[in-house]
N, C-alpha and C. Protein backbone atom coordinates (compact mmCIF):
# COMPACT_ATOMS: atom_id res chain seq x y z
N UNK A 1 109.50 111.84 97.78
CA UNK A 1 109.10 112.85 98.72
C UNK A 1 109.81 114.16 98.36
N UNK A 2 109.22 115.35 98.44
CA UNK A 2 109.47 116.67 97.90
C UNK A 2 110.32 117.38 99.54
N UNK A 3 110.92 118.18 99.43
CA UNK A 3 112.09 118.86 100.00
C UNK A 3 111.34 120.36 100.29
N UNK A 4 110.03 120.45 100.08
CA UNK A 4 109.21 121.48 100.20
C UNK A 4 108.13 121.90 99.62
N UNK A 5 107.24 122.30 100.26
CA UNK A 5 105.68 122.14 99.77
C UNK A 5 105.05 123.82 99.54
N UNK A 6 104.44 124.18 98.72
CA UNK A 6 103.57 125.46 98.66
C UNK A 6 102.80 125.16 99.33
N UNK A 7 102.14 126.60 99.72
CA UNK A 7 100.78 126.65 100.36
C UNK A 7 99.74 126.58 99.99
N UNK A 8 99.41 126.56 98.10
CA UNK A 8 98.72 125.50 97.29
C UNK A 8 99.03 124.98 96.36
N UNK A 9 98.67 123.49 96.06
CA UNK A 9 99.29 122.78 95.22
C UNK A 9 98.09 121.59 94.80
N UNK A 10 98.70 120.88 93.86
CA UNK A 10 97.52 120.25 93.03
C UNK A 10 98.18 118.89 92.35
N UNK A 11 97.90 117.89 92.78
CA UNK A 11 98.43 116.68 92.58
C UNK A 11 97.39 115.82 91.50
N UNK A 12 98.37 114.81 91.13
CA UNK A 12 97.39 114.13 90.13
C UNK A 12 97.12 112.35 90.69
N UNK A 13 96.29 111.71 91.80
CA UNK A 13 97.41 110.27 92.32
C UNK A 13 96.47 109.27 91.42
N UNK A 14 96.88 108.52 91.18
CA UNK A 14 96.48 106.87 90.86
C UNK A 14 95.86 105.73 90.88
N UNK A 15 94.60 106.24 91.43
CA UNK A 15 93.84 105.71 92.92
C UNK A 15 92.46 106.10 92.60
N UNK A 16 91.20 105.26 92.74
CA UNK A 16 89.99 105.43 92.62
C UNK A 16 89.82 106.78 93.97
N UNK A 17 88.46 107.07 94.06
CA UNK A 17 88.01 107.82 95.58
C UNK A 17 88.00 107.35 96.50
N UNK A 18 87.56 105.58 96.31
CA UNK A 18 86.81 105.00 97.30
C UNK A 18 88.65 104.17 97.82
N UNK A 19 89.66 103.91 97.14
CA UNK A 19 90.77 104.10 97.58
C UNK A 19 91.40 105.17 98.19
N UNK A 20 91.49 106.50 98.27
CA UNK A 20 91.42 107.45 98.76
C UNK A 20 90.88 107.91 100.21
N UNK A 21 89.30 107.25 100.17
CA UNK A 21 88.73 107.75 101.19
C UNK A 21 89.58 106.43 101.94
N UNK A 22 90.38 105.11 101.97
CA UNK A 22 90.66 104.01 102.46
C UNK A 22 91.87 104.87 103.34
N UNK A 23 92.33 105.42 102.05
CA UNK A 23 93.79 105.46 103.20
C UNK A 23 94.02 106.78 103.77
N UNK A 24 92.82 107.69 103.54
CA UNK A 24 93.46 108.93 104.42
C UNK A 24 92.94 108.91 105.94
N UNK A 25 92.27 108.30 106.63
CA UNK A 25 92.39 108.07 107.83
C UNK A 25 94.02 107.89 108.59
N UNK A 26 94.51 107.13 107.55
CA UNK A 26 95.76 106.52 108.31
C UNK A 26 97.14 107.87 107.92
N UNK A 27 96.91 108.54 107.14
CA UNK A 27 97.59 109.41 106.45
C UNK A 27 97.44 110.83 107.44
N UNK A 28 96.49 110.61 108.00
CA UNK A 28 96.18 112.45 108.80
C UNK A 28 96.82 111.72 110.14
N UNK A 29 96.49 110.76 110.52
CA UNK A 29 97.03 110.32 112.14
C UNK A 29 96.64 111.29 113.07
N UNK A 30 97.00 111.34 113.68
CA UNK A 30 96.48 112.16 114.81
C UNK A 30 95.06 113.30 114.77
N UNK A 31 95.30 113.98 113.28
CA UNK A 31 94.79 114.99 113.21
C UNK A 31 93.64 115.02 112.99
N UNK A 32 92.50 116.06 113.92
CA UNK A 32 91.34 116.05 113.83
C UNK A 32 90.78 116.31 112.36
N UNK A 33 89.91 115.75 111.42
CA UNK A 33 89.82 115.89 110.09
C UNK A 33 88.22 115.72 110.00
N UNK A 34 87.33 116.53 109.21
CA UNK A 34 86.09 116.22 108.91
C UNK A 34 86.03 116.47 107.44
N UNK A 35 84.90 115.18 106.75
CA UNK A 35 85.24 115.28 105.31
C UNK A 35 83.65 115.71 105.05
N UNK A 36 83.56 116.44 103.93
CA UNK A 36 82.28 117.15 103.18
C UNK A 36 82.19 116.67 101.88
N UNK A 37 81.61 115.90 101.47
CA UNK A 37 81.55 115.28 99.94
C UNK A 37 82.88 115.19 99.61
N UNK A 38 83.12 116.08 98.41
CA UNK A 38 84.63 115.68 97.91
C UNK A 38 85.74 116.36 98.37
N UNK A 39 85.62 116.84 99.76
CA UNK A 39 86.45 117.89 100.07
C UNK A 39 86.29 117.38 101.93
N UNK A 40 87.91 117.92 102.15
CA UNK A 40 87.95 117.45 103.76
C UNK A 40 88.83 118.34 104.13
N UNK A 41 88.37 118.78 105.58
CA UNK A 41 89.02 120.23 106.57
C UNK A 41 89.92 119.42 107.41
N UNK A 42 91.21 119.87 107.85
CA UNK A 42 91.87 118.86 108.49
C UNK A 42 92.78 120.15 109.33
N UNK A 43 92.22 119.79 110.35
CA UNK A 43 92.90 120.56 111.69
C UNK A 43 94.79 120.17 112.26
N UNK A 44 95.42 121.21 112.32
CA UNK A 44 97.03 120.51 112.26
C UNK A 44 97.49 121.73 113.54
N UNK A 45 97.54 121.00 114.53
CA UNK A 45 98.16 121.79 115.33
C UNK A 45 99.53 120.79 115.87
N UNK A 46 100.30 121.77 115.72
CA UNK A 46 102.40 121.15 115.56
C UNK A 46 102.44 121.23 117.07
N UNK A 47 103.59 120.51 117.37
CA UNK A 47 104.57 120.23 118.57
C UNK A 47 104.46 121.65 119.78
N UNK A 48 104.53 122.70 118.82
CA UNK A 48 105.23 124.14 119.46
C UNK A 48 103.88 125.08 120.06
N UNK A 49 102.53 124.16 119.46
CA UNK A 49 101.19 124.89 119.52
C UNK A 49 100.71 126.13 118.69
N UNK A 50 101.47 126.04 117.68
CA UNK A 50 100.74 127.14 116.51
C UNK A 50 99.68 125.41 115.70
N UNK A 51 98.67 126.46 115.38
CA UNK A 51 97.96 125.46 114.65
C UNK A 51 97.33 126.09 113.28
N UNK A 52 97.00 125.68 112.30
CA UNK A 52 96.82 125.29 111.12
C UNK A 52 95.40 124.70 110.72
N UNK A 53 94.96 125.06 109.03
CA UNK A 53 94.57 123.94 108.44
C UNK A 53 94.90 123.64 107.04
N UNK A 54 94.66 122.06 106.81
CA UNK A 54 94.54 121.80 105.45
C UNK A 54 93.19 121.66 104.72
N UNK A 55 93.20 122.44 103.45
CA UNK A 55 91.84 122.37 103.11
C UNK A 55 92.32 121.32 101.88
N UNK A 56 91.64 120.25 101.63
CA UNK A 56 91.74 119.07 100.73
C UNK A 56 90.55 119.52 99.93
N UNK A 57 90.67 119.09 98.41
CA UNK A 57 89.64 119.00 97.64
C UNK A 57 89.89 117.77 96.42
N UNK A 58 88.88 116.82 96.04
CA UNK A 58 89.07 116.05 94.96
C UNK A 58 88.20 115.31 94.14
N UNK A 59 88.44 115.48 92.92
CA UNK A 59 87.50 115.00 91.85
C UNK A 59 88.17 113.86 90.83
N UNK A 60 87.39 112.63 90.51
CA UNK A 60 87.71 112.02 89.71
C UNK A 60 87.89 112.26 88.11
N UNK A 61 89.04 112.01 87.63
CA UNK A 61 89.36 112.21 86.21
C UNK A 61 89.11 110.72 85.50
N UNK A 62 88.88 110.91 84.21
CA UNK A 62 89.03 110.11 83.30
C UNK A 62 90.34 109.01 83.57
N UNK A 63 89.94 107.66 83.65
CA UNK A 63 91.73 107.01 83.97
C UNK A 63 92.65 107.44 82.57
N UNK A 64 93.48 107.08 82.75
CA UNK A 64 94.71 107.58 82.34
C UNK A 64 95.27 105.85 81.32
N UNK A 65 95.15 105.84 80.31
CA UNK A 65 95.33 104.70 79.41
C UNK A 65 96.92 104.50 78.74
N UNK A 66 97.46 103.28 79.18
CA UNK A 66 98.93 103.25 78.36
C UNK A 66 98.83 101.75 77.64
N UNK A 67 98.54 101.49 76.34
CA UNK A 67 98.38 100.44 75.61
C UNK A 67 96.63 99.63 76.11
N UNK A 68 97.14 98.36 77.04
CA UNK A 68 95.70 97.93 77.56
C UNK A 68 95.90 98.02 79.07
N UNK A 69 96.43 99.11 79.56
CA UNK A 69 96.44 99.19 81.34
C UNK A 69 95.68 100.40 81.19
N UNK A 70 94.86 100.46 81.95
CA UNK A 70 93.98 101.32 82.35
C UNK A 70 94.55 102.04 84.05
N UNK A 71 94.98 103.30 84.30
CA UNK A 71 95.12 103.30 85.49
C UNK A 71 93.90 104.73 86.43
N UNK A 72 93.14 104.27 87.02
CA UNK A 72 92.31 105.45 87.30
C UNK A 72 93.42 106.82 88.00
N UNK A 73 92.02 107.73 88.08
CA UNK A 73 93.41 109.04 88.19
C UNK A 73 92.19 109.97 89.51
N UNK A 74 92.74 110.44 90.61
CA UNK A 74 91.71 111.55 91.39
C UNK A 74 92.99 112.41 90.86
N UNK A 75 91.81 113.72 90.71
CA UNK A 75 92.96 115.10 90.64
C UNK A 75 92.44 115.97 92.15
N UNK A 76 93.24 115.88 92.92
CA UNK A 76 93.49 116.39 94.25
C UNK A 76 93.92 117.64 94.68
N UNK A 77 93.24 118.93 95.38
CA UNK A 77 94.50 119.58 95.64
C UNK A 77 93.96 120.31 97.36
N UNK A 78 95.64 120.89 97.29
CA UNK A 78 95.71 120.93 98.64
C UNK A 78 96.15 122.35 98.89
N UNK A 79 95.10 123.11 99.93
CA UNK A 79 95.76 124.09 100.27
C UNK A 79 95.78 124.32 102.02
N UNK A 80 97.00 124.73 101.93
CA UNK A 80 97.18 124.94 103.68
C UNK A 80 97.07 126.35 104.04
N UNK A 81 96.77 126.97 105.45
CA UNK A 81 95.92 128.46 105.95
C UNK A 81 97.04 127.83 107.04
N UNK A 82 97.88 128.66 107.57
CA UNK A 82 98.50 129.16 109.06
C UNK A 82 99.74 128.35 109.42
N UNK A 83 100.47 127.62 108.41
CA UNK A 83 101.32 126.73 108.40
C UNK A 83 102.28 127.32 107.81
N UNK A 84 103.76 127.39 108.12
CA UNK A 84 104.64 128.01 107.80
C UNK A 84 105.55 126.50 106.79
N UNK A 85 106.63 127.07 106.29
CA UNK A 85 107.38 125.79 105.33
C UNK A 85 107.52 124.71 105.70
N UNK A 86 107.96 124.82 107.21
CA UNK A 86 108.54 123.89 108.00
C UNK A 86 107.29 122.82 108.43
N UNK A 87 105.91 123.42 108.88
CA UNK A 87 104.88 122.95 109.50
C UNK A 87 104.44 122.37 108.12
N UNK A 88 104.02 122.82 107.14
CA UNK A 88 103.76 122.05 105.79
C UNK A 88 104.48 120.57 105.69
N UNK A 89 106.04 120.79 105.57
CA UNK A 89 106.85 119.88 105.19
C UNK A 89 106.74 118.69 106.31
N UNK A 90 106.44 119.16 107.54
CA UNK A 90 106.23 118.13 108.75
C UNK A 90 105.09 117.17 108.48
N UNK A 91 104.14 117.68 108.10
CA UNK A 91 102.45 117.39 107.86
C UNK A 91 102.89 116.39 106.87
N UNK A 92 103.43 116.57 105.29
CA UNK A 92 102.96 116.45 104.16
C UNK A 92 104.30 115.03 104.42
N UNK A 93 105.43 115.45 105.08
CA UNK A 93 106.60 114.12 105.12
C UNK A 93 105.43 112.85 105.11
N UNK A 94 104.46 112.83 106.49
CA UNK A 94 103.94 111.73 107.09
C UNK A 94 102.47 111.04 106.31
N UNK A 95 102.33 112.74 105.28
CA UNK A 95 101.04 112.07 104.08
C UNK A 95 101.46 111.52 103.38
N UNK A 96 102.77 111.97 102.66
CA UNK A 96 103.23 111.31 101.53
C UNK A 96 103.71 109.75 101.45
N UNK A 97 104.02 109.54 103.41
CA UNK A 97 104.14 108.26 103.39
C UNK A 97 103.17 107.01 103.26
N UNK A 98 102.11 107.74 103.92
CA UNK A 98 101.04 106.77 104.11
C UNK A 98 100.30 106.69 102.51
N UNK A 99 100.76 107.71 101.88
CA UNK A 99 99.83 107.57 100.28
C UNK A 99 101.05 106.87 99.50
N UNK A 100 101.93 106.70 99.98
CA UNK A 100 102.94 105.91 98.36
C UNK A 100 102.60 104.11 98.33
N UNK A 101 102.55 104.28 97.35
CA UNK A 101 102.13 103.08 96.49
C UNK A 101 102.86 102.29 95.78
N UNK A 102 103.92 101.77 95.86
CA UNK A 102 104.78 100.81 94.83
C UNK A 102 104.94 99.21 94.65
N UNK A 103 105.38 98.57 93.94
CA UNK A 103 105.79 97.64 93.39
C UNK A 103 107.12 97.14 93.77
N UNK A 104 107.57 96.15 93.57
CA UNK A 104 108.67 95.96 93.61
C UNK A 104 109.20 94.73 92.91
């Protein structure tokens, strides 16, 4: 998890679409969100009542090959309108949780 977020940024995750479209329901929580093909508007209004949005956009890349593992790849990005550092970092703490993915 990052210690601070721009107001646009562009990620690379690991994950088909149709994985993607699985877990961002659970990833926005509360927040009112409507999705448009490959792109989703996501309404963020904070604790204090300033409100916000995130504009999401994403397209599938070529997977990403290391010997014989194949790992698919969405290239994602994210820009936020009316959200200050703090309101970003609040939002993105509770995405980043619901999107991590590991092993153990």
């Amino acid at each position: 998890m990052q210690a601070f977020y721009e107001a646009t940024f562009s990620r690379e995750m690991g994950c088909t679409e149709v994985e993607w479209l699985g877990w961002l329901p659970a990833a926005m929580g509360s927040h009112h969100w409507q999705r448009n093909g490959q792109s989703a508007c996501v309404d963020i209004q904070n604790t204090n009542g300033s409100q916000g949005q995130l504009n999401l956009r994403w397209q599938e890349a070529l997977p990403r090959r290391i010997a014989l593992i194949s790992i698919p790849r969405l290239l994602v990005s994210f820009q936020f309108e009316g959200l200050d550092d703090g309101q970003r970092y609040t939002f993105m703490r509770r995405f980043d949780l619901y999107m991590q993915r590991g092993g153990g």
